[in-house]
C-alpha atoms as a PDB file:
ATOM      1  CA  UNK A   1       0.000   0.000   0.000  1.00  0.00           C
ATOM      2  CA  UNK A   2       1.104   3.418  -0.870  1.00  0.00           C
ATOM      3  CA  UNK A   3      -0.072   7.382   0.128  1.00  0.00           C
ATOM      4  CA  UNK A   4      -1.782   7.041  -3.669  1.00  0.00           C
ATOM      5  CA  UNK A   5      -3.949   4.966  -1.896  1.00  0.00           C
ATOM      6  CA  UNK A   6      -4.545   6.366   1.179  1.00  0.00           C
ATOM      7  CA  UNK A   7      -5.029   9.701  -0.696  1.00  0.00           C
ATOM      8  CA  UNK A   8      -7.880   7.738  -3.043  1.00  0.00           C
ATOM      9  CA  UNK A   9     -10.038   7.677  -0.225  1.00  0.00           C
ATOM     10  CA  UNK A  10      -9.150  10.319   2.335  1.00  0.00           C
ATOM     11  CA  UNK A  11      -9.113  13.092  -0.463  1.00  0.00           C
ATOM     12  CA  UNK A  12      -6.369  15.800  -1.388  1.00  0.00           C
ATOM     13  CA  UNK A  13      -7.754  18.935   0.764  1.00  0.00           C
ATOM     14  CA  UNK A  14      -4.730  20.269   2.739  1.00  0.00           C
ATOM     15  CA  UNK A  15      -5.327  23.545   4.737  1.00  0.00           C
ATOM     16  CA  UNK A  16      -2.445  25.795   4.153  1.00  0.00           C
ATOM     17  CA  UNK A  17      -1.411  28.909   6.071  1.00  0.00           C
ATOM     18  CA  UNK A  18       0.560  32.008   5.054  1.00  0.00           C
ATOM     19  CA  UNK A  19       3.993  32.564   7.102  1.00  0.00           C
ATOM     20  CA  UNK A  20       2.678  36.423   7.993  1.00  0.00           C
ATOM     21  CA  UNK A  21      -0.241  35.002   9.454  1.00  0.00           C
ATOM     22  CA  UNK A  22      -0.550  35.251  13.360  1.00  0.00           C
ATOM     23  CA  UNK A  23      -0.463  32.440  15.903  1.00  0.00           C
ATOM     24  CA  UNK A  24      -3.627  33.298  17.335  1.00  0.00           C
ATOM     25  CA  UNK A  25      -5.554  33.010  13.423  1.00  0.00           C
ATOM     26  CA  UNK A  26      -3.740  29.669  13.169  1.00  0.00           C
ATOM     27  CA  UNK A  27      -4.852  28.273  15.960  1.00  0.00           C
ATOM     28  CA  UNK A  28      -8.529  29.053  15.845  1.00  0.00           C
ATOM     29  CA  UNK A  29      -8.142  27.503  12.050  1.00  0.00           C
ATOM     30  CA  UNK A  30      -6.352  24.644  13.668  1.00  0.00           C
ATOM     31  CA  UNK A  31      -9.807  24.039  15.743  1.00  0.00           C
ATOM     32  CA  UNK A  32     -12.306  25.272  13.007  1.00  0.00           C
ATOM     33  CA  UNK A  33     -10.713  22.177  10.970  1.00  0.00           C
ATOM     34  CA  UNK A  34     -10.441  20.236  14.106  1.00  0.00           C
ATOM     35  CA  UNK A  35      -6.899  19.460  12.545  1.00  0.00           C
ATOM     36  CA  UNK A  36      -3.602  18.671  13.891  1.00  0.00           C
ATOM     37  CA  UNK A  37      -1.121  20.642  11.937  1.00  0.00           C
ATOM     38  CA  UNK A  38      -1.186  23.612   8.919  1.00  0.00           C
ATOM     39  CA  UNK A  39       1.474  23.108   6.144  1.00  0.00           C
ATOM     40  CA  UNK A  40       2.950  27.038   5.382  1.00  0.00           C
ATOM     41  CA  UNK A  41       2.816  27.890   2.211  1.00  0.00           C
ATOM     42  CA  UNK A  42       4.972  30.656  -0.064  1.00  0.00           C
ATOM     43  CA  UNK A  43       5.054  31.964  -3.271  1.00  0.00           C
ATOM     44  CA  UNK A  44       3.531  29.828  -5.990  1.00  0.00           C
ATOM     45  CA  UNK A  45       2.351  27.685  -3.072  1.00  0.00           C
ATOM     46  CA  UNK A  46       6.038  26.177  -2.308  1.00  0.00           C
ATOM     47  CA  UNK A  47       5.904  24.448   1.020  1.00  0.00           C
ATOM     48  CA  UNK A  48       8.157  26.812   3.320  1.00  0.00           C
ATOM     49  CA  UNK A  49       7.399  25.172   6.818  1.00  0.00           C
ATOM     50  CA  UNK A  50       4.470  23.031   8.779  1.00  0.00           C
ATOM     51  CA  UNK A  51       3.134  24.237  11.622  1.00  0.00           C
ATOM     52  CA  UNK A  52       1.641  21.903  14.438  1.00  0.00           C
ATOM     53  CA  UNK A  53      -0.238  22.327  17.787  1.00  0.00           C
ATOM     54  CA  UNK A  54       2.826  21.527  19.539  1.00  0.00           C
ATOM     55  CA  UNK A  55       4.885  24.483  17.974  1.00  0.00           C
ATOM     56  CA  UNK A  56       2.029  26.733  19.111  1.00  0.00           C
ATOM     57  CA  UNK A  57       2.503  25.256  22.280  1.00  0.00           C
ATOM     58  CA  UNK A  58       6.177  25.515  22.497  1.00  0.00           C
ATOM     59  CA  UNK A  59       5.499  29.261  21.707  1.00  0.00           C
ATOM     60  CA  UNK A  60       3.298  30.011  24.225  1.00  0.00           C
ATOM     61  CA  UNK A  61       4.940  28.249  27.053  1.00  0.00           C
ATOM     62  CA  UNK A  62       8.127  30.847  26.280  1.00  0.00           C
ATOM     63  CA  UNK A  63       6.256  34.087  25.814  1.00  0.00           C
ATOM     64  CA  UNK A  64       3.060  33.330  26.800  1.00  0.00           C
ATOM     65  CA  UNK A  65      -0.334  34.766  25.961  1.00  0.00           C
ATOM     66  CA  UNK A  66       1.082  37.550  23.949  1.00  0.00           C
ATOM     67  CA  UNK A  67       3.027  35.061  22.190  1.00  0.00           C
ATOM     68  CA  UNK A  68      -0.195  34.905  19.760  1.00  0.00           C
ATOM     69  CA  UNK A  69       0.745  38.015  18.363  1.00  0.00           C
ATOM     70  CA  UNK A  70       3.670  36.278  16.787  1.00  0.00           C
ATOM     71  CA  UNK A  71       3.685  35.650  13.555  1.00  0.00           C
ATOM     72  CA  UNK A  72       3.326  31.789  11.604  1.00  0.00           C
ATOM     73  CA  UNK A  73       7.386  31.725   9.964  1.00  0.00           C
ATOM     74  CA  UNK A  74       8.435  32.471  13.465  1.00  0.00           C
ATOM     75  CA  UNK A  75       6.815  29.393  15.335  1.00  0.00           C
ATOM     76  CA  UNK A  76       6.875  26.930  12.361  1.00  0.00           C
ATOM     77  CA  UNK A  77       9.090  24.125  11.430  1.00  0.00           C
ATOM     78  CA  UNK A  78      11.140  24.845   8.728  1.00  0.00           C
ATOM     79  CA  UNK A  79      12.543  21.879   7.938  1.00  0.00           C
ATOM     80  CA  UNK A  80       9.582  19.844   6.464  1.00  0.00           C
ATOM     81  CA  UNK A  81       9.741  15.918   5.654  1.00  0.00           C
ATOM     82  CA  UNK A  82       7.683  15.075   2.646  1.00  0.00           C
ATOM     83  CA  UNK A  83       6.688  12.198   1.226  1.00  0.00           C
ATOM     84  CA  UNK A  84       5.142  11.325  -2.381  1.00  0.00           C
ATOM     85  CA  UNK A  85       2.177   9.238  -3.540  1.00  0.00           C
ATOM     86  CA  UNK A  86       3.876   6.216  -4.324  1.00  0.00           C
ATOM     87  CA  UNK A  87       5.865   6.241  -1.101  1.00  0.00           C
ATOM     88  CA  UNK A  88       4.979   2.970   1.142  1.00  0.00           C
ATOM     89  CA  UNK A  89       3.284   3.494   4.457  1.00  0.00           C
ATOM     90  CA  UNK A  90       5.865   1.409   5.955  1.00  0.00           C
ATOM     91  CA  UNK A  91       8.080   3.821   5.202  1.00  0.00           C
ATOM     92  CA  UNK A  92       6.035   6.921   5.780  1.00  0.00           C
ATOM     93  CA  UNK A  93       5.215   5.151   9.617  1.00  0.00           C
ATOM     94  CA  UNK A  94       9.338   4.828  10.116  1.00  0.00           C
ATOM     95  CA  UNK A  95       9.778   8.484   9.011  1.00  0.00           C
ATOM     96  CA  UNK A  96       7.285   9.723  11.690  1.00  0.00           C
ATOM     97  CA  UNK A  97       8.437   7.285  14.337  1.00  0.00           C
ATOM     98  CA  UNK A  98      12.311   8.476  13.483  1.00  0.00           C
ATOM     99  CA  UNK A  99      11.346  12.282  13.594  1.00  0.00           C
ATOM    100  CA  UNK A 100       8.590  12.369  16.431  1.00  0.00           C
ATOM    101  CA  UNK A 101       6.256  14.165  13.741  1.00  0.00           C
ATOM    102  CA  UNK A 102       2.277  13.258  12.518  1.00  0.00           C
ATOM    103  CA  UNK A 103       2.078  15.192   9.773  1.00  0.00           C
ATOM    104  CA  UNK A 104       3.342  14.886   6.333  1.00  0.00           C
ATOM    105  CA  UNK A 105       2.784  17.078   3.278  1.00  0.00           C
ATOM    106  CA  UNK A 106       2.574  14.978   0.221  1.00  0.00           C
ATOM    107  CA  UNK A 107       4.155  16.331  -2.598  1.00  0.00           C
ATOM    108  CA  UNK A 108       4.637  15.487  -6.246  1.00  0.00           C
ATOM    109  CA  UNK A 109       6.509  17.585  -9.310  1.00  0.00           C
ATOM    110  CA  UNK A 110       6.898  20.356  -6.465  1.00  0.00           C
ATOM    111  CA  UNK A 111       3.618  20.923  -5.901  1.00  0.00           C
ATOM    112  CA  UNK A 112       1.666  20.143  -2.657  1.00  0.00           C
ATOM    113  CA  UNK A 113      -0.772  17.281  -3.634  1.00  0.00           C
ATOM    114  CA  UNK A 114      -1.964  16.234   0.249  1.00  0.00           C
ATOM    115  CA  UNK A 115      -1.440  15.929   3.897  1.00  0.00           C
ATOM    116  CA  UNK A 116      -0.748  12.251   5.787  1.00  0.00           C
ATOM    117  CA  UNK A 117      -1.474  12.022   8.994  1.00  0.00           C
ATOM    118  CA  UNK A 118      -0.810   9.161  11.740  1.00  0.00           C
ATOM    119  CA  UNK A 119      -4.050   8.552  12.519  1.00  0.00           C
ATOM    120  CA  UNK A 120      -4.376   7.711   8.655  1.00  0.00           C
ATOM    121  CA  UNK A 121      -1.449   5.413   8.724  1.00  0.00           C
ATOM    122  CA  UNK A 122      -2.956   3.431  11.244  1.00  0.00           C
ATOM    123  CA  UNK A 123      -6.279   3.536   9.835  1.00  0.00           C
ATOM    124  CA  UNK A 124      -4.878   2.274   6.639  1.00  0.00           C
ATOM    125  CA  UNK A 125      -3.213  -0.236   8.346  1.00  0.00           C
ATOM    126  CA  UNK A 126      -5.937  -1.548  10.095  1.00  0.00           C
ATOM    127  CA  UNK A 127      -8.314  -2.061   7.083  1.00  0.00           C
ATOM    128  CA  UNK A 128      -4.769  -3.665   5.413  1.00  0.00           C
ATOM    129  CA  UNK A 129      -4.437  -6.486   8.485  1.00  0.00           C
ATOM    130  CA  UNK A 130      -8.475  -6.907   8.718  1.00  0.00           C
ATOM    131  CA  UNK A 131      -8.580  -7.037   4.567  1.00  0.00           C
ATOM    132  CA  UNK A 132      -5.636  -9.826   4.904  1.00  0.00           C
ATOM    133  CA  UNK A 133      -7.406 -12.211   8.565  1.00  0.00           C
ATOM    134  CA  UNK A 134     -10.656 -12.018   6.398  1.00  0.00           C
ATOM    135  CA  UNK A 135      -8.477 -13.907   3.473  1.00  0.00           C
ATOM    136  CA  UNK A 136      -6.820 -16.023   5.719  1.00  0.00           C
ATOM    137  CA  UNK A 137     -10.567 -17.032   6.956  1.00  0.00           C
ATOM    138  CA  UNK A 138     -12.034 -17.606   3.887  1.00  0.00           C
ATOM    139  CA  UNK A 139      -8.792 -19.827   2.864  1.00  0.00           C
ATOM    140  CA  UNK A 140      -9.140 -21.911   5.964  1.00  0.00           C
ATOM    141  CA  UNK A 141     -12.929 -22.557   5.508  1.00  0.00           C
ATOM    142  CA  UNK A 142     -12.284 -23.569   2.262  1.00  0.00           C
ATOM    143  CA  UNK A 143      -9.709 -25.865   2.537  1.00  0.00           C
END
Protein backbone atom coordinates (compact mmCIF):
# COMPACT_ATOMS: atom_id res chain seq x y z
CA UNK A 1 0.00 0.00 0.00
CA UNK A 2 1.10 3.42 -0.87
CA UNK A 3 -0.07 7.38 0.13
CA UNK A 4 -1.78 7.04 -3.67
CA UNK A 5 -3.95 4.97 -1.90
CA UNK A 6 -4.54 6.37 1.18
CA UNK A 7 -5.03 9.70 -0.70
CA UNK A 8 -7.88 7.74 -3.04
CA UNK A 9 -10.04 7.68 -0.22
CA UNK A 10 -9.15 10.32 2.33
CA UNK A 11 -9.11 13.09 -0.46
CA UNK A 12 -6.37 15.80 -1.39
CA UNK A 13 -7.75 18.94 0.76
CA UNK A 14 -4.73 20.27 2.74
CA UNK A 15 -5.33 23.55 4.74
CA UNK A 16 -2.45 25.80 4.15
CA UNK A 17 -1.41 28.91 6.07
CA UNK A 18 0.56 32.01 5.05
CA UNK A 19 3.99 32.56 7.10
CA UNK A 20 2.68 36.42 7.99
CA UNK A 21 -0.24 35.00 9.45
CA UNK A 22 -0.55 35.25 13.36
CA UNK A 23 -0.46 32.44 15.90
CA UNK A 24 -3.63 33.30 17.34
CA UNK A 25 -5.55 33.01 13.42
CA UNK A 26 -3.74 29.67 13.17
CA UNK A 27 -4.85 28.27 15.96
CA UNK A 28 -8.53 29.05 15.85
CA UNK A 29 -8.14 27.50 12.05
CA UNK A 30 -6.35 24.64 13.67
CA UNK A 31 -9.81 24.04 15.74
CA UNK A 32 -12.31 25.27 13.01
CA UNK A 33 -10.71 22.18 10.97
CA UNK A 34 -10.44 20.24 14.11
CA UNK A 35 -6.90 19.46 12.54
CA UNK A 36 -3.60 18.67 13.89
CA UNK A 37 -1.12 20.64 11.94
CA UNK A 38 -1.19 23.61 8.92
CA UNK A 39 1.47 23.11 6.14
CA UNK A 40 2.95 27.04 5.38
CA UNK A 41 2.82 27.89 2.21
CA UNK A 42 4.97 30.66 -0.06
CA UNK A 43 5.05 31.96 -3.27
CA UNK A 44 3.53 29.83 -5.99
CA UNK A 45 2.35 27.69 -3.07
CA UNK A 46 6.04 26.18 -2.31
CA UNK A 47 5.90 24.45 1.02
CA UNK A 48 8.16 26.81 3.32
CA UNK A 49 7.40 25.17 6.82
CA UNK A 50 4.47 23.03 8.78
CA UNK A 51 3.13 24.24 11.62
CA UNK A 52 1.64 21.90 14.44
CA UNK A 53 -0.24 22.33 17.79
CA UNK A 54 2.83 21.53 19.54
CA UNK A 55 4.89 24.48 17.97
CA UNK A 56 2.03 26.73 19.11
CA UNK A 57 2.50 25.26 22.28
CA UNK A 58 6.18 25.51 22.50
CA UNK A 59 5.50 29.26 21.71
CA UNK A 60 3.30 30.01 24.23
CA UNK A 61 4.94 28.25 27.05
CA UNK A 62 8.13 30.85 26.28
CA UNK A 63 6.26 34.09 25.81
CA UNK A 64 3.06 33.33 26.80
CA UNK A 65 -0.33 34.77 25.96
CA UNK A 66 1.08 37.55 23.95
CA UNK A 67 3.03 35.06 22.19
CA UNK A 68 -0.19 34.91 19.76
CA UNK A 69 0.75 38.02 18.36
CA UNK A 70 3.67 36.28 16.79
CA UNK A 71 3.69 35.65 13.56
CA UNK A 72 3.33 31.79 11.60
CA UNK A 73 7.39 31.72 9.96
CA UNK A 74 8.43 32.47 13.47
CA UNK A 75 6.81 29.39 15.33
CA UNK A 76 6.88 26.93 12.36
CA UNK A 77 9.09 24.13 11.43
CA UNK A 78 11.14 24.85 8.73
CA UNK A 79 12.54 21.88 7.94
CA UNK A 80 9.58 19.84 6.46
CA UNK A 81 9.74 15.92 5.65
CA UNK A 82 7.68 15.08 2.65
CA UNK A 83 6.69 12.20 1.23
CA UNK A 84 5.14 11.32 -2.38
CA UNK A 85 2.18 9.24 -3.54
CA UNK A 86 3.88 6.22 -4.32
CA UNK A 87 5.87 6.24 -1.10
CA UNK A 88 4.98 2.97 1.14
CA UNK A 89 3.28 3.49 4.46
CA UNK A 90 5.86 1.41 5.96
CA UNK A 91 8.08 3.82 5.20
CA UNK A 92 6.03 6.92 5.78
CA UNK A 93 5.21 5.15 9.62
CA UNK A 94 9.34 4.83 10.12
CA UNK A 95 9.78 8.48 9.01
CA UNK A 96 7.29 9.72 11.69
CA UNK A 97 8.44 7.28 14.34
CA UNK A 98 12.31 8.48 13.48
CA UNK A 99 11.35 12.28 13.59
CA UNK A 100 8.59 12.37 16.43
CA UNK A 101 6.26 14.17 13.74
CA UNK A 102 2.28 13.26 12.52
CA UNK A 103 2.08 15.19 9.77
CA UNK A 104 3.34 14.89 6.33
CA UNK A 105 2.78 17.08 3.28
CA UNK A 106 2.57 14.98 0.22
CA UNK A 107 4.15 16.33 -2.60
CA UNK A 108 4.64 15.49 -6.25
CA UNK A 109 6.51 17.59 -9.31
CA UNK A 110 6.90 20.36 -6.47
CA UNK A 111 3.62 20.92 -5.90
CA UNK A 112 1.67 20.14 -2.66
CA UNK A 113 -0.77 17.28 -3.63
CA UNK A 114 -1.96 16.23 0.25
CA UNK A 115 -1.44 15.93 3.90
CA UNK A 116 -0.75 12.25 5.79
CA UNK A 117 -1.47 12.02 8.99
CA UNK A 118 -0.81 9.16 11.74
CA UNK A 119 -4.05 8.55 12.52
CA UNK A 120 -4.38 7.71 8.65
CA UNK A 121 -1.45 5.41 8.72
CA UNK A 122 -2.96 3.43 11.24
CA UNK A 123 -6.28 3.54 9.83
CA UNK A 124 -4.88 2.27 6.64
CA UNK A 125 -3.21 -0.24 8.35
CA UNK A 126 -5.94 -1.55 10.09
CA UNK A 127 -8.31 -2.06 7.08
CA UNK A 128 -4.77 -3.67 5.41
CA UNK A 129 -4.44 -6.49 8.48
CA UNK A 130 -8.48 -6.91 8.72
CA UNK A 131 -8.58 -7.04 4.57
CA UNK A 132 -5.64 -9.83 4.90
CA UNK A 133 -7.41 -12.21 8.56
CA UNK A 134 -10.66 -12.02 6.40
CA UNK A 135 -8.48 -13.91 3.47
CA UNK A 136 -6.82 -16.02 5.72
CA UNK A 137 -10.57 -17.03 6.96
CA UNK A 138 -12.03 -17.61 3.89
CA UNK A 139 -8.79 -19.83 2.86
CA UNK A 140 -9.14 -21.91 5.96
CA UNK A 141 -12.93 -22.56 5.51
CA UNK A 142 -12.28 -23.57 2.26
CA UNK A 143 -9.71 -25.86 2.54
Amino acid sequence: MNVREILSVKGNDVVTIEPNTNLAAAAKLLAERRIGALVVTGPAGRVVGILSERDIVHVLAAGGIAALETPVSEAMTRKVTTCSPLDTIGSIMERMTAGKFRHVPVVEQGRLTGIISIGDVVKHRLMEMENEQAALRDYIQTA
